[in-house]
N, C-alpha and C. Protein backbone atom coordinates (compact mmCIF):
# COMPACT_ATOMS: atom_id res chain seq x y z
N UNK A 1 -44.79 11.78 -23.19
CA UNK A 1 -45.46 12.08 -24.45
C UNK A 1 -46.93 11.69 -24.35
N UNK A 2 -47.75 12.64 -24.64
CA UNK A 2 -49.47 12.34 -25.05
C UNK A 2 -49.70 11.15 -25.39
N UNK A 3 -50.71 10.44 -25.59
CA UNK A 3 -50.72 9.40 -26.39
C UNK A 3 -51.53 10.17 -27.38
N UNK A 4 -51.72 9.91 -28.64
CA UNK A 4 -52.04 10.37 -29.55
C UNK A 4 -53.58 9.60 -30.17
N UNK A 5 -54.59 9.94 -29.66
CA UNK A 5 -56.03 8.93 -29.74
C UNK A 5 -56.94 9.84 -30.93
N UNK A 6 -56.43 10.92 -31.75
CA UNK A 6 -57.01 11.63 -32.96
C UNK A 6 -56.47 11.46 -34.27
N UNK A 7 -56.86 11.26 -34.93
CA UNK A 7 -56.43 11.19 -36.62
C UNK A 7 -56.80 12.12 -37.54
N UNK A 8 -55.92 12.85 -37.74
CA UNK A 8 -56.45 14.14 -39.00
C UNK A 8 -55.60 13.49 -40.36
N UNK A 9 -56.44 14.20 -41.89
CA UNK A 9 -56.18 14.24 -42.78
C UNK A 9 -55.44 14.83 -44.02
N UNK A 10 -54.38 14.63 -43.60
CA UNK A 10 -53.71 15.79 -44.61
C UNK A 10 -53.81 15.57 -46.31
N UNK A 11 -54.19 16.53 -46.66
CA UNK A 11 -54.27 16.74 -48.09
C UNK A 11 -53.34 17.27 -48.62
N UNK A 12 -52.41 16.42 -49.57
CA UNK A 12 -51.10 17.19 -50.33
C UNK A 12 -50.93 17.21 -51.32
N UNK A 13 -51.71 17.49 -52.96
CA UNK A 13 -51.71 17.54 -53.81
C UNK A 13 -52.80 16.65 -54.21
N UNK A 14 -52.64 15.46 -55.07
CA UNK A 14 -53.47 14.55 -54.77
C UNK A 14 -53.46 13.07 -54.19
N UNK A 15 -52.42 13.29 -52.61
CA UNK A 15 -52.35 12.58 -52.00
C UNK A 15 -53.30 12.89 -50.28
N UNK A 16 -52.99 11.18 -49.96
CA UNK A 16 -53.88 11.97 -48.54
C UNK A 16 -52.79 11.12 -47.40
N UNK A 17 -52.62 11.66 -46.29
CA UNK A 17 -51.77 11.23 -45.39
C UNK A 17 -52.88 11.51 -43.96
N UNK A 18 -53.11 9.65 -43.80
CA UNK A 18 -53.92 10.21 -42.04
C UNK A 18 -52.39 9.95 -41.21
N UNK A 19 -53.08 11.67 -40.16
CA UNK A 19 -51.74 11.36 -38.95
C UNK A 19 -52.51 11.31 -38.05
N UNK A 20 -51.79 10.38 -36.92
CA UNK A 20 -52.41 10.60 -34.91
C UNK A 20 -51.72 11.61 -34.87
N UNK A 21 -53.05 12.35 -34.35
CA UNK A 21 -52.24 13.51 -33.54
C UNK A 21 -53.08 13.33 -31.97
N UNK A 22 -52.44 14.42 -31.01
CA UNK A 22 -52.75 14.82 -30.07
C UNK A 22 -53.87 16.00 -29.81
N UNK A 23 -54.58 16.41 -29.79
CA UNK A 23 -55.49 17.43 -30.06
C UNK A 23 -54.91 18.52 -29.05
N UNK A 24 -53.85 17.96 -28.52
CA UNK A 24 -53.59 19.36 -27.41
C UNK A 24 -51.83 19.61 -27.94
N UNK A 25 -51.36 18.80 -28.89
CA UNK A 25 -49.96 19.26 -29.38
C UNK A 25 -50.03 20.50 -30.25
N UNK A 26 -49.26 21.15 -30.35
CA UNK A 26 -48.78 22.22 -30.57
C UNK A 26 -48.89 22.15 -32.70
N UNK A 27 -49.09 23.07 -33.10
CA UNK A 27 -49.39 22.77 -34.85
C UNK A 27 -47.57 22.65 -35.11
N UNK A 28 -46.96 23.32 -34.43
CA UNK A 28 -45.14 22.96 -35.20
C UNK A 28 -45.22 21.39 -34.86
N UNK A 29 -45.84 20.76 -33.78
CA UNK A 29 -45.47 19.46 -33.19
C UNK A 29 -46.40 18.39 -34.64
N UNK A 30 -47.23 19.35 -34.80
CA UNK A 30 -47.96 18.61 -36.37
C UNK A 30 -46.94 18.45 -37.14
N UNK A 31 -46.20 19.96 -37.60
CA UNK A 31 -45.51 20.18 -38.94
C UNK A 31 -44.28 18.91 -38.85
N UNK A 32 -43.83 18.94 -37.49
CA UNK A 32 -42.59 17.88 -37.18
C UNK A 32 -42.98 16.57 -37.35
N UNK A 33 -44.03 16.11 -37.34
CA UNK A 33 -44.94 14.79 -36.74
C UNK A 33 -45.63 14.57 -38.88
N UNK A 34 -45.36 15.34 -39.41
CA UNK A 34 -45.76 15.53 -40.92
C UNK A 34 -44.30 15.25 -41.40
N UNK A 35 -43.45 16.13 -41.44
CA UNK A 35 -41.85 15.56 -42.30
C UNK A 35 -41.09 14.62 -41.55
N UNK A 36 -41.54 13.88 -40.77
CA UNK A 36 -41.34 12.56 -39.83
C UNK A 36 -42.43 11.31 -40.61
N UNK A 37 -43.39 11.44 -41.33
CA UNK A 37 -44.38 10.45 -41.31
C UNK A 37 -45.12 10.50 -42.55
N UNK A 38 -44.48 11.38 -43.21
CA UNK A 38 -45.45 11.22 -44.84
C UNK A 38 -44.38 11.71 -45.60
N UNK A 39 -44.21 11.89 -47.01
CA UNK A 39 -43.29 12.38 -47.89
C UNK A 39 -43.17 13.57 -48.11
N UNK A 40 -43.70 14.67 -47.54
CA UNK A 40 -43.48 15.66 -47.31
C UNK A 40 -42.10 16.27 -46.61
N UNK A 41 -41.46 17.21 -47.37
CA UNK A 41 -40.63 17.63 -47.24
C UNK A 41 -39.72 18.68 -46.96
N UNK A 42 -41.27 19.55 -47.54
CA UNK A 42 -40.47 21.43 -46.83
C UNK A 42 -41.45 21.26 -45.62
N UNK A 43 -40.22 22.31 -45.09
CA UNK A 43 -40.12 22.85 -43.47
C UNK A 43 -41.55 23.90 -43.93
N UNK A 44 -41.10 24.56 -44.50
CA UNK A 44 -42.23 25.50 -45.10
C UNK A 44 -43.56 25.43 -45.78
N UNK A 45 -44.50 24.59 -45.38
CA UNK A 45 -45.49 24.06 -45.62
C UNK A 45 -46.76 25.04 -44.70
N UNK A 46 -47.52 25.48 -46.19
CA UNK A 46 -48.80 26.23 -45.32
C UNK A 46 -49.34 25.45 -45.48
N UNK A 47 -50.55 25.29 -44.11
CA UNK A 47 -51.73 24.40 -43.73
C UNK A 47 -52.84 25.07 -43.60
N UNK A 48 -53.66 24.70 -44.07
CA UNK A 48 -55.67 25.11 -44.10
C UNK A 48 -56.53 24.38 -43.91
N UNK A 49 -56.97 25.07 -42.89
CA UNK A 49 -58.18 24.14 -41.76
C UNK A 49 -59.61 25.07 -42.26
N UNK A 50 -60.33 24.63 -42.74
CA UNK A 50 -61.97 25.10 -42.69
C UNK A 50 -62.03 26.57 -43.35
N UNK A 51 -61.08 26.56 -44.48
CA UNK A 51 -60.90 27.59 -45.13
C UNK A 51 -59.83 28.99 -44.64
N UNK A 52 -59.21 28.55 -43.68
CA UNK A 52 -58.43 29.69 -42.81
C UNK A 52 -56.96 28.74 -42.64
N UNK A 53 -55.54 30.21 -42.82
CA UNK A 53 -54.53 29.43 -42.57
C UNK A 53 -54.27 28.96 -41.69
N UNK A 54 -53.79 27.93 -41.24
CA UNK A 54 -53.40 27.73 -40.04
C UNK A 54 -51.43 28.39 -39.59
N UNK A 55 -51.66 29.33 -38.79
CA UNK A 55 -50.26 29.55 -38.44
C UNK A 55 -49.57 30.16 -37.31
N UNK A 56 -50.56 30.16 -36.38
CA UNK A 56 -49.51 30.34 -35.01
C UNK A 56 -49.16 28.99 -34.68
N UNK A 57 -47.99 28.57 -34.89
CA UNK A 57 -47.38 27.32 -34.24
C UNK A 57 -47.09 26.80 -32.93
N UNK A 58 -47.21 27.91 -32.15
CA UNK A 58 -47.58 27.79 -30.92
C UNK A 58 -48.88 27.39 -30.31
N UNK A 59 -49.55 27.16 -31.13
CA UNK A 59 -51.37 26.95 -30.72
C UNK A 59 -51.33 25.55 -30.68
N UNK A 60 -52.54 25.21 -30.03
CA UNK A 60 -52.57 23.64 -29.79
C UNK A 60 -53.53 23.31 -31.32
N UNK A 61 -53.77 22.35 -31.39
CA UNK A 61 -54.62 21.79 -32.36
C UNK A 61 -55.90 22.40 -31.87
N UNK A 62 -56.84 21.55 -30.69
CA UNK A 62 -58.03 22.00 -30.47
C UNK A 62 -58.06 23.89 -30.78
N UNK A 63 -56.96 24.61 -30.09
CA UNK A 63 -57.89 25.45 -29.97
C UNK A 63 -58.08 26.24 -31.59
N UNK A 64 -56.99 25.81 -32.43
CA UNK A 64 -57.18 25.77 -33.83
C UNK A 64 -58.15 25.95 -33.89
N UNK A 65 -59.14 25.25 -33.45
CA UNK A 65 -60.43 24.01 -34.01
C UNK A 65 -60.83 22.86 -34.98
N UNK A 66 -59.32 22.44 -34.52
CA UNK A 66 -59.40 20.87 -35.10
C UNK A 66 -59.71 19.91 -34.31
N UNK A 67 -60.46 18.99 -35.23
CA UNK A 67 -61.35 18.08 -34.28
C UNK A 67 -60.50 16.52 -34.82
N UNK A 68 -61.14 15.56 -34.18
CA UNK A 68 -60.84 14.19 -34.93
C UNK A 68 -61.52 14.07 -36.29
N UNK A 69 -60.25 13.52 -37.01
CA UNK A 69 -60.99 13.41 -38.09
C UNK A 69 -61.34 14.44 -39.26
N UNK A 70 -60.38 15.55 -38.90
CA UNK A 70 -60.80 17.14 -39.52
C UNK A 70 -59.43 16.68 -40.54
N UNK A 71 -60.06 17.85 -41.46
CA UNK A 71 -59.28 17.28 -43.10
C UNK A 71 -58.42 18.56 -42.90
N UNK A 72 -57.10 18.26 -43.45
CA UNK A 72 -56.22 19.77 -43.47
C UNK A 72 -55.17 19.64 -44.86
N UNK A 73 -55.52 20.85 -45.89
CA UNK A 73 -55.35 20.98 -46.94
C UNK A 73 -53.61 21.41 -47.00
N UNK A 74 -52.56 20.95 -47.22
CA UNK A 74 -50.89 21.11 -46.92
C UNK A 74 -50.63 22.05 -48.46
N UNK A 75 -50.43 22.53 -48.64
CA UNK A 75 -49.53 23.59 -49.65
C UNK A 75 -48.15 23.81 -49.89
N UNK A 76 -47.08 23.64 -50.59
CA UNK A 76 -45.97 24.15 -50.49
C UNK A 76 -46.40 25.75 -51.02
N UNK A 77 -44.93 26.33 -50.27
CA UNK A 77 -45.05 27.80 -50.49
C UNK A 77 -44.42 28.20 -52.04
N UNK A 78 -44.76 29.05 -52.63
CA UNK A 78 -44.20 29.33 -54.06
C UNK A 78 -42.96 29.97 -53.69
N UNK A 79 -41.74 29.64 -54.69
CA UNK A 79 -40.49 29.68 -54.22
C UNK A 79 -40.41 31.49 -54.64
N UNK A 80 -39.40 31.47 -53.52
CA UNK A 80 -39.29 33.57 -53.25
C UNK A 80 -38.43 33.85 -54.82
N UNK A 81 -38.73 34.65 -55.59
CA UNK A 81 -38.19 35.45 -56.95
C UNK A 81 -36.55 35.95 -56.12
N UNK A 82 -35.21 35.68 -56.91
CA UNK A 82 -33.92 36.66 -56.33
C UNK A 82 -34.61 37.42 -56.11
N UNK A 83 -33.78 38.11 -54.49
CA UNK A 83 -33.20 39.56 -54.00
C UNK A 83 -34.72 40.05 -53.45
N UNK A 84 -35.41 39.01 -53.32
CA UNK A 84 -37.00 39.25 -52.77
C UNK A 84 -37.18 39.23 -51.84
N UNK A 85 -37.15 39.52 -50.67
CA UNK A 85 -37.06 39.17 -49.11
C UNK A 85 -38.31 38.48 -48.57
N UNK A 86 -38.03 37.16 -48.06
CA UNK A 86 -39.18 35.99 -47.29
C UNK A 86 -40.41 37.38 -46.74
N UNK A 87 -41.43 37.04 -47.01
CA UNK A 87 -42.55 38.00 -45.57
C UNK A 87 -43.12 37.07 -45.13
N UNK A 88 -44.00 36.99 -43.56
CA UNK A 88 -44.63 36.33 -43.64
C UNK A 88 -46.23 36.95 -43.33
N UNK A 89 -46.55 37.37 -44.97
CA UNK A 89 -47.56 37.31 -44.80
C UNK A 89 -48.65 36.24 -44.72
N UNK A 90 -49.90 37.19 -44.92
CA UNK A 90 -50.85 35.85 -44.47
C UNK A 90 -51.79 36.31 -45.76
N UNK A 91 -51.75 34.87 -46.22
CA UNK A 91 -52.27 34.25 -47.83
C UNK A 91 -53.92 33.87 -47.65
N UNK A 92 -54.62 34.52 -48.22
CA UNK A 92 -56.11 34.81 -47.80
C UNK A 92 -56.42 33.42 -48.67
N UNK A 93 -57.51 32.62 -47.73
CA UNK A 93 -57.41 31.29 -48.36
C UNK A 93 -58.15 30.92 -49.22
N UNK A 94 -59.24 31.76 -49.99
CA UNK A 94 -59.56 31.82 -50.92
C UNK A 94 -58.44 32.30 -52.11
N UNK A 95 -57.43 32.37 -52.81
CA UNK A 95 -56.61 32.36 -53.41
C UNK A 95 -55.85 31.18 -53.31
N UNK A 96 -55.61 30.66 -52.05
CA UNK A 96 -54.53 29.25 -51.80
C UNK A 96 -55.92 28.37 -52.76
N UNK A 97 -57.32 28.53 -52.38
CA UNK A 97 -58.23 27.32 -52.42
C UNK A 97 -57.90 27.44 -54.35
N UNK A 98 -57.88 28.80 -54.73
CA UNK A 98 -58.07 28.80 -56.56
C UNK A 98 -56.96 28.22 -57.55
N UNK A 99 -55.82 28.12 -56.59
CA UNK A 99 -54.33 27.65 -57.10
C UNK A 99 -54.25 26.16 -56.50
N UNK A 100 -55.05 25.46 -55.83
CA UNK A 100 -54.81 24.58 -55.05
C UNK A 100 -55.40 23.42 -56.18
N UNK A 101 -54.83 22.28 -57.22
CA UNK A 101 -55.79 21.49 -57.85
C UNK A 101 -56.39 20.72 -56.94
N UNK A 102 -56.76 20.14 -55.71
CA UNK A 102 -57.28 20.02 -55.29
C UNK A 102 -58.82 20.67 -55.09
N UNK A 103 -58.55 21.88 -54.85
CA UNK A 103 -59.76 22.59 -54.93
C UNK A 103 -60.58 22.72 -56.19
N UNK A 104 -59.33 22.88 -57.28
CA UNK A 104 -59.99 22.96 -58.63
C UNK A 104 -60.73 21.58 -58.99
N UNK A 105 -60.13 20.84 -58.59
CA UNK A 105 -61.30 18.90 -59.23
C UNK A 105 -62.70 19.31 -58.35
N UNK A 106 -62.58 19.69 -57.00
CA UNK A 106 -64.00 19.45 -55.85
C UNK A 106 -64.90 20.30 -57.04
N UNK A 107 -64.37 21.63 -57.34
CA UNK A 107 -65.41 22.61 -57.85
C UNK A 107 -65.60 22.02 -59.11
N UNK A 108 -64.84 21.47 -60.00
CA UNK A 108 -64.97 20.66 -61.28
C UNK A 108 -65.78 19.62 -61.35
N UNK A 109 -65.92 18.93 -59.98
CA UNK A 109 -67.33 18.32 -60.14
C UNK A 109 -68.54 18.92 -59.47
N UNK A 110 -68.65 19.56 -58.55
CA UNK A 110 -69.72 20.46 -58.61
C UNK A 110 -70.29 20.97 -59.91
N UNK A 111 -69.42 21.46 -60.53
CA UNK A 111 -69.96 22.24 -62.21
C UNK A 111 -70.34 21.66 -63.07
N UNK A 112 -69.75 19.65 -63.08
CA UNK A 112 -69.77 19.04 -63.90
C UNK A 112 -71.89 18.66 -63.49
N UNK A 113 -72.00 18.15 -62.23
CA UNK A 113 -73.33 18.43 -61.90
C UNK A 113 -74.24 19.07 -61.88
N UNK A 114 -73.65 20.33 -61.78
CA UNK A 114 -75.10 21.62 -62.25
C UNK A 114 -74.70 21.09 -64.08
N UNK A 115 -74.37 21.33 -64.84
CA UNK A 115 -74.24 21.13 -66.57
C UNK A 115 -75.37 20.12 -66.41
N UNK A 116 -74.79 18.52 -65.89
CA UNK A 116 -75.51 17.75 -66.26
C UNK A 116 -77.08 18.86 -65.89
N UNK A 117 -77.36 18.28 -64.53
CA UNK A 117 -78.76 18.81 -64.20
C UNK A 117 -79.00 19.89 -65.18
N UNK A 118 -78.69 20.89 -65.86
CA UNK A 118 -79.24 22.11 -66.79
C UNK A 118 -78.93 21.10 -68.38
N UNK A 119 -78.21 20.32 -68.72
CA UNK A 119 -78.21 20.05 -70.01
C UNK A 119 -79.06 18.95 -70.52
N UNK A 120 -79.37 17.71 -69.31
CA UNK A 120 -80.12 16.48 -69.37
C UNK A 120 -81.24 16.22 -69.01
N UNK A 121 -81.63 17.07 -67.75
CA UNK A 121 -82.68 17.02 -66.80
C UNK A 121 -83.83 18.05 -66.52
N UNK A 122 -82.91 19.30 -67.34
CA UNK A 122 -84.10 20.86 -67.34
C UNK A 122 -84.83 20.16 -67.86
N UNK A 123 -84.61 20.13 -69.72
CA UNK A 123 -85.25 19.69 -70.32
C UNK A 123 -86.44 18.68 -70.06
N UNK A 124 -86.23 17.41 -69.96
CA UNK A 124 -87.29 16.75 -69.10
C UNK A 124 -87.81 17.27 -67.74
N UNK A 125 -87.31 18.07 -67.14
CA UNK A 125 -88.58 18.52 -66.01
C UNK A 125 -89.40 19.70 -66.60
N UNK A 126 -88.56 20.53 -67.38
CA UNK A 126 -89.47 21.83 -67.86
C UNK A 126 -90.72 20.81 -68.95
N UNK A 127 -90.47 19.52 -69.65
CA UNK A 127 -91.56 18.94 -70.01
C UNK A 127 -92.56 18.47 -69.32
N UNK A 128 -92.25 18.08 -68.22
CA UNK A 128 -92.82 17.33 -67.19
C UNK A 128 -93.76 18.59 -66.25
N UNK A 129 -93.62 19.34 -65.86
CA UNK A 129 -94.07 20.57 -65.42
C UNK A 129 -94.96 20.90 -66.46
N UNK A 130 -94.32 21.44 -67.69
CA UNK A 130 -95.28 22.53 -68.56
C UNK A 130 -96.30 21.28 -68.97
N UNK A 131 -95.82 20.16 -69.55
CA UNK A 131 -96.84 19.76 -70.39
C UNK A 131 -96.69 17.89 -69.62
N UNK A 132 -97.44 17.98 -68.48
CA UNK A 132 -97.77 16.72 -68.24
C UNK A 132 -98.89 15.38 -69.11
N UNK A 133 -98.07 14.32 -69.16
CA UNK A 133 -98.71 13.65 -70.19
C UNK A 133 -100.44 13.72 -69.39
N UNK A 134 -101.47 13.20 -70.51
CA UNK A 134 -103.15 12.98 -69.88
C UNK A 134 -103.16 11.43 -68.80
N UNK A 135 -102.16 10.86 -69.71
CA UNK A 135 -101.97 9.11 -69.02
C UNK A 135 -101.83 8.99 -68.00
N UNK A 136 -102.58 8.89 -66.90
CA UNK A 136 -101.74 8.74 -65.62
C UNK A 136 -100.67 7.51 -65.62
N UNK A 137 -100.81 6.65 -66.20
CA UNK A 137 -99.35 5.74 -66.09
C UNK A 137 -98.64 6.48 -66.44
N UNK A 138 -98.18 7.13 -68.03
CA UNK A 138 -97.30 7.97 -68.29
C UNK A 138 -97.04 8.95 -67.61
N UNK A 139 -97.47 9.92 -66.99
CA UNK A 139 -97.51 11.03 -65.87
C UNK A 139 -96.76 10.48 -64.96
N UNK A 140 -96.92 8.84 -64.24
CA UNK A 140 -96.50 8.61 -63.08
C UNK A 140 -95.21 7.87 -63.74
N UNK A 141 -94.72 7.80 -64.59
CA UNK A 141 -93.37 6.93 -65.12
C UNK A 141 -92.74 8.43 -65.34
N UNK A 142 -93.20 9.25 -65.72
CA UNK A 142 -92.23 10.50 -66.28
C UNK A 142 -92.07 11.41 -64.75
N UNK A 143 -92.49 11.21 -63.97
CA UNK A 143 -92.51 11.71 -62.30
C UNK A 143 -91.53 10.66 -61.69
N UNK A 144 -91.37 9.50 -61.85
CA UNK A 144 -90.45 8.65 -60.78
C UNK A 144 -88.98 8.51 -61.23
N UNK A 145 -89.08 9.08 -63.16
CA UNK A 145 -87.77 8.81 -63.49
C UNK A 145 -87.33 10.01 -63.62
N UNK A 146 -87.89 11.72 -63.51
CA UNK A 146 -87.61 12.88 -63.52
C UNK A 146 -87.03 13.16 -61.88
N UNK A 147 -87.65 12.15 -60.86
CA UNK A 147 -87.77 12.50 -59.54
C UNK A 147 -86.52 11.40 -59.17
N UNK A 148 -86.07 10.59 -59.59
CA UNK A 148 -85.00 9.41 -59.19
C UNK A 148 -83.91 10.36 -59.76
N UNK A 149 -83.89 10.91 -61.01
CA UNK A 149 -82.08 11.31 -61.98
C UNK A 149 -82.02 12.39 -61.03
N UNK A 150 -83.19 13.42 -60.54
CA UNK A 150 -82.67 14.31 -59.56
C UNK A 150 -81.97 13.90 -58.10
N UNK A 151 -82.61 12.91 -57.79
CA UNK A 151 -82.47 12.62 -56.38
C UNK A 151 -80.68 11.59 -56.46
N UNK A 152 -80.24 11.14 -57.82
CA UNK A 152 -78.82 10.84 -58.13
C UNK A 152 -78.17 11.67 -58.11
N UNK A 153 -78.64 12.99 -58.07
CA UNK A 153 -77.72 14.20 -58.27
C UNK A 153 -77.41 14.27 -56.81
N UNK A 154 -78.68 14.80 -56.19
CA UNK A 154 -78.09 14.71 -54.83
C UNK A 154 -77.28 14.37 -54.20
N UNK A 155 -77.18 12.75 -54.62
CA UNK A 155 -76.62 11.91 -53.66
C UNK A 155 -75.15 12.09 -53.64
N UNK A 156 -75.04 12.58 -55.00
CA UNK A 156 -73.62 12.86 -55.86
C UNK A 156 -73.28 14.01 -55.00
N UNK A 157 -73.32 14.66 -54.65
CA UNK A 157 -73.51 16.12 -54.45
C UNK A 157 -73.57 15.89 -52.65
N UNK A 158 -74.11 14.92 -52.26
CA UNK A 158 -73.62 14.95 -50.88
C UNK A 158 -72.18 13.94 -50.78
N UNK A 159 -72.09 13.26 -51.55
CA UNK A 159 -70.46 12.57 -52.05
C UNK A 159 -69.41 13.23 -51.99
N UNK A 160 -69.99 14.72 -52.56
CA UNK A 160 -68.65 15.51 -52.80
C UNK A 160 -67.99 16.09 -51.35
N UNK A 161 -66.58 16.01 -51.08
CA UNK A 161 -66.06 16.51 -49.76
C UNK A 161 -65.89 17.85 -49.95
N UNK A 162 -66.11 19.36 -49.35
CA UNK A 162 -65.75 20.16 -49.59
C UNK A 162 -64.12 20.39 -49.04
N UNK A 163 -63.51 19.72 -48.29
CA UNK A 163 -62.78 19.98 -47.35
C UNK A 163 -62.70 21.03 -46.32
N UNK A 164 -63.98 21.87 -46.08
CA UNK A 164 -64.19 22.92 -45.20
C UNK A 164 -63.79 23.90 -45.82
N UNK A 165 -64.05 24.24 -46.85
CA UNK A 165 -63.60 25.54 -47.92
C UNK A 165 -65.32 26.25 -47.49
N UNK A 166 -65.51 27.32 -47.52
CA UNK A 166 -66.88 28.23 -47.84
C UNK A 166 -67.06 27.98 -48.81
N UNK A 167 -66.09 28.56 -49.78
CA UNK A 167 -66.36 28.95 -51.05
C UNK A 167 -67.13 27.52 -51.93
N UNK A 168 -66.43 26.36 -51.79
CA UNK A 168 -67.19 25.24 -52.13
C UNK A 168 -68.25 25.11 -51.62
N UNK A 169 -68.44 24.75 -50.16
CA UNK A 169 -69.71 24.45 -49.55
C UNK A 169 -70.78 25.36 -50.30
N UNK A 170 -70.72 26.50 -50.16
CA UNK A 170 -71.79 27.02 -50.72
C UNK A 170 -71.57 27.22 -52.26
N UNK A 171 -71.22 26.63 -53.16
CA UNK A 171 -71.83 26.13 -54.43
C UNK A 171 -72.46 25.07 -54.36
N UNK A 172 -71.75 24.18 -53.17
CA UNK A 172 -72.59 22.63 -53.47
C UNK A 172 -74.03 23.23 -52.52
N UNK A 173 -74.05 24.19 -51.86
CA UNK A 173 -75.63 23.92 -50.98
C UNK A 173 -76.33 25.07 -52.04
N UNK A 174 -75.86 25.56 -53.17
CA UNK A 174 -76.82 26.16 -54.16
C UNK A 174 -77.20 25.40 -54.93
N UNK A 175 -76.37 24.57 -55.40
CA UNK A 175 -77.02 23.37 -56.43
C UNK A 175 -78.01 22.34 -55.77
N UNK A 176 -77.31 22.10 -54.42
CA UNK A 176 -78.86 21.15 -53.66
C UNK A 176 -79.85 21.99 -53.61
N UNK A 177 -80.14 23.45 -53.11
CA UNK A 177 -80.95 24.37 -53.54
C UNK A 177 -82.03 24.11 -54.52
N UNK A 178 -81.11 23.98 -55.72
CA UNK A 178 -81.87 24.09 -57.15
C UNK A 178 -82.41 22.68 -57.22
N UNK A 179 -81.65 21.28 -57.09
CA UNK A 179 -81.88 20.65 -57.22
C UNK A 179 -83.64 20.39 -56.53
N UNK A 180 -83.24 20.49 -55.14
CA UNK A 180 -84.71 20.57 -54.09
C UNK A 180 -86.05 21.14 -54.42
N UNK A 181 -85.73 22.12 -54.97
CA UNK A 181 -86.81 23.26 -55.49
C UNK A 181 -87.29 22.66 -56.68
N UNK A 182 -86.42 21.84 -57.80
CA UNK A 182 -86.95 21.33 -59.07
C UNK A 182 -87.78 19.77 -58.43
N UNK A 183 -87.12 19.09 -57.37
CA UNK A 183 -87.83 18.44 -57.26
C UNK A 183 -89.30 18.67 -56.53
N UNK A 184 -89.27 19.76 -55.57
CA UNK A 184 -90.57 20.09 -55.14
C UNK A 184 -91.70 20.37 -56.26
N UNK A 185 -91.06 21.06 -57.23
CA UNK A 185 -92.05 21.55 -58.32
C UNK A 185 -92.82 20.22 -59.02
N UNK A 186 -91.45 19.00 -59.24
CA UNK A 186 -92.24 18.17 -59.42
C UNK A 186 -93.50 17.26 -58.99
N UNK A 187 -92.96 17.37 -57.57
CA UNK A 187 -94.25 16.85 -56.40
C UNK A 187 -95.58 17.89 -56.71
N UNK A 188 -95.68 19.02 -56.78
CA UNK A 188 -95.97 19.92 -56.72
C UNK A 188 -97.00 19.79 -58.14
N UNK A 189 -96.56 19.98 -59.34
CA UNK A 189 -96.92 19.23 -60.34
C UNK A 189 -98.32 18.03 -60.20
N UNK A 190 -97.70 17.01 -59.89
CA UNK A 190 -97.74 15.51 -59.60
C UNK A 190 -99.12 15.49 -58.82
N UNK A 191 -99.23 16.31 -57.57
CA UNK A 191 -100.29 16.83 -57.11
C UNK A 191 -101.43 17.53 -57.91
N UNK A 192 -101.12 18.58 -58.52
CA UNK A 192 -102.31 19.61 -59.30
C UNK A 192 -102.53 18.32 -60.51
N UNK A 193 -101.85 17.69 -60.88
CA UNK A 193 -102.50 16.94 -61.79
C UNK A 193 -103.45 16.12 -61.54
N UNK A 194 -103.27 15.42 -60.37
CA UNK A 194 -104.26 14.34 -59.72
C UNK A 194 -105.32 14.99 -59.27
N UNK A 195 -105.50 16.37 -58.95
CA UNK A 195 -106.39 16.66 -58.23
C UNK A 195 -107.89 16.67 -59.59
């Protein structure tokens, strides 16, 4: 047997299970090495790596492209309706990510961050921009505390894990976007005033 010197993350609702794995075992040798070692229980468990299913079981981990330390999102399958026959199709993972509450909290705070930034912070930068105080003390107190609540957002916002979803990542790199751009304007600002 391998020795097992990698640790991945399984995500199962809103639990998390780290396993050693082998980066060259086989993904069934995962699925076995998963209802052996966490509370997981169906045989039938879809897995999602970096937004894509994972499901030839014959594949090794690496060539997956799982790395150490790579997060993998576990799903039970929705139970088959009578007289319905099993398929195995393949579940496009943007749909697993919209049914997944997992996915729904990541994007729930993404959204909860753009609100704030548009409900708390427009406001004071669109003041701060349009109508900078004459004071330069005041100018420079309404610049460090317009330029700090943004730069909390950030930080928030690099906090958030996407778990290798697209669809997340790029909401959170539109809101750093916006965020970046409001703070440039402020520098930007901050400058034409002094000059």
């Amino acid at each position: 047997m391998s020795e097992k010197t990698s640790t991945v993350t399984i995500h199962y609702g809103n639990q998390r299970f780290p396993v050693a794995v082998n980066l060259n075992e086989t993904l069934s040798e995962l699925i076995d090495d998963l209802l052996e070692t966490t509370e997981i229980s169906e045989k039938k468990v879809k897995l999602f790596y970096a937004g894509k299913r994972l499901k030839d079981k014959k594949a090794s981990l690496s060539k997956l492209g799982l790395k150490n330390h790579s997060k993998i999102l576990c799903i039970r399958p929705h139970k088959q309706q009578r007289g319905s026959k099993e398929k195995d199709t393949v579940e496009p993972a943007p749909k697993a990510e919209a049914e997944n509450p997992v996915f729904s909290r990541i994007s729930g705070e993404i959204k909860a961050i753009d609100q704030y930034v548009d409900k708390e912070l427009s406001p004071m930068y669109d003041n701060y921009v349009n109508k900078p105080s004459n004071d330069p003390k005041q100018k420079n107190k309404q610049k460090l505390m317009i330029s700090e609540l943004l730069l909390q957002q950030l930080l928030k916002l690099d906090g958030v894990d996407v778990l290798g979803s697209e669809k997340l990542r790029f909401e959170r790199k539109q809101l750093v976007s916006k965020i970046q751009k409001m703070l440039d304007h402020v520098d930007q600002t901050s400058q034409e005033v002094a000059a």
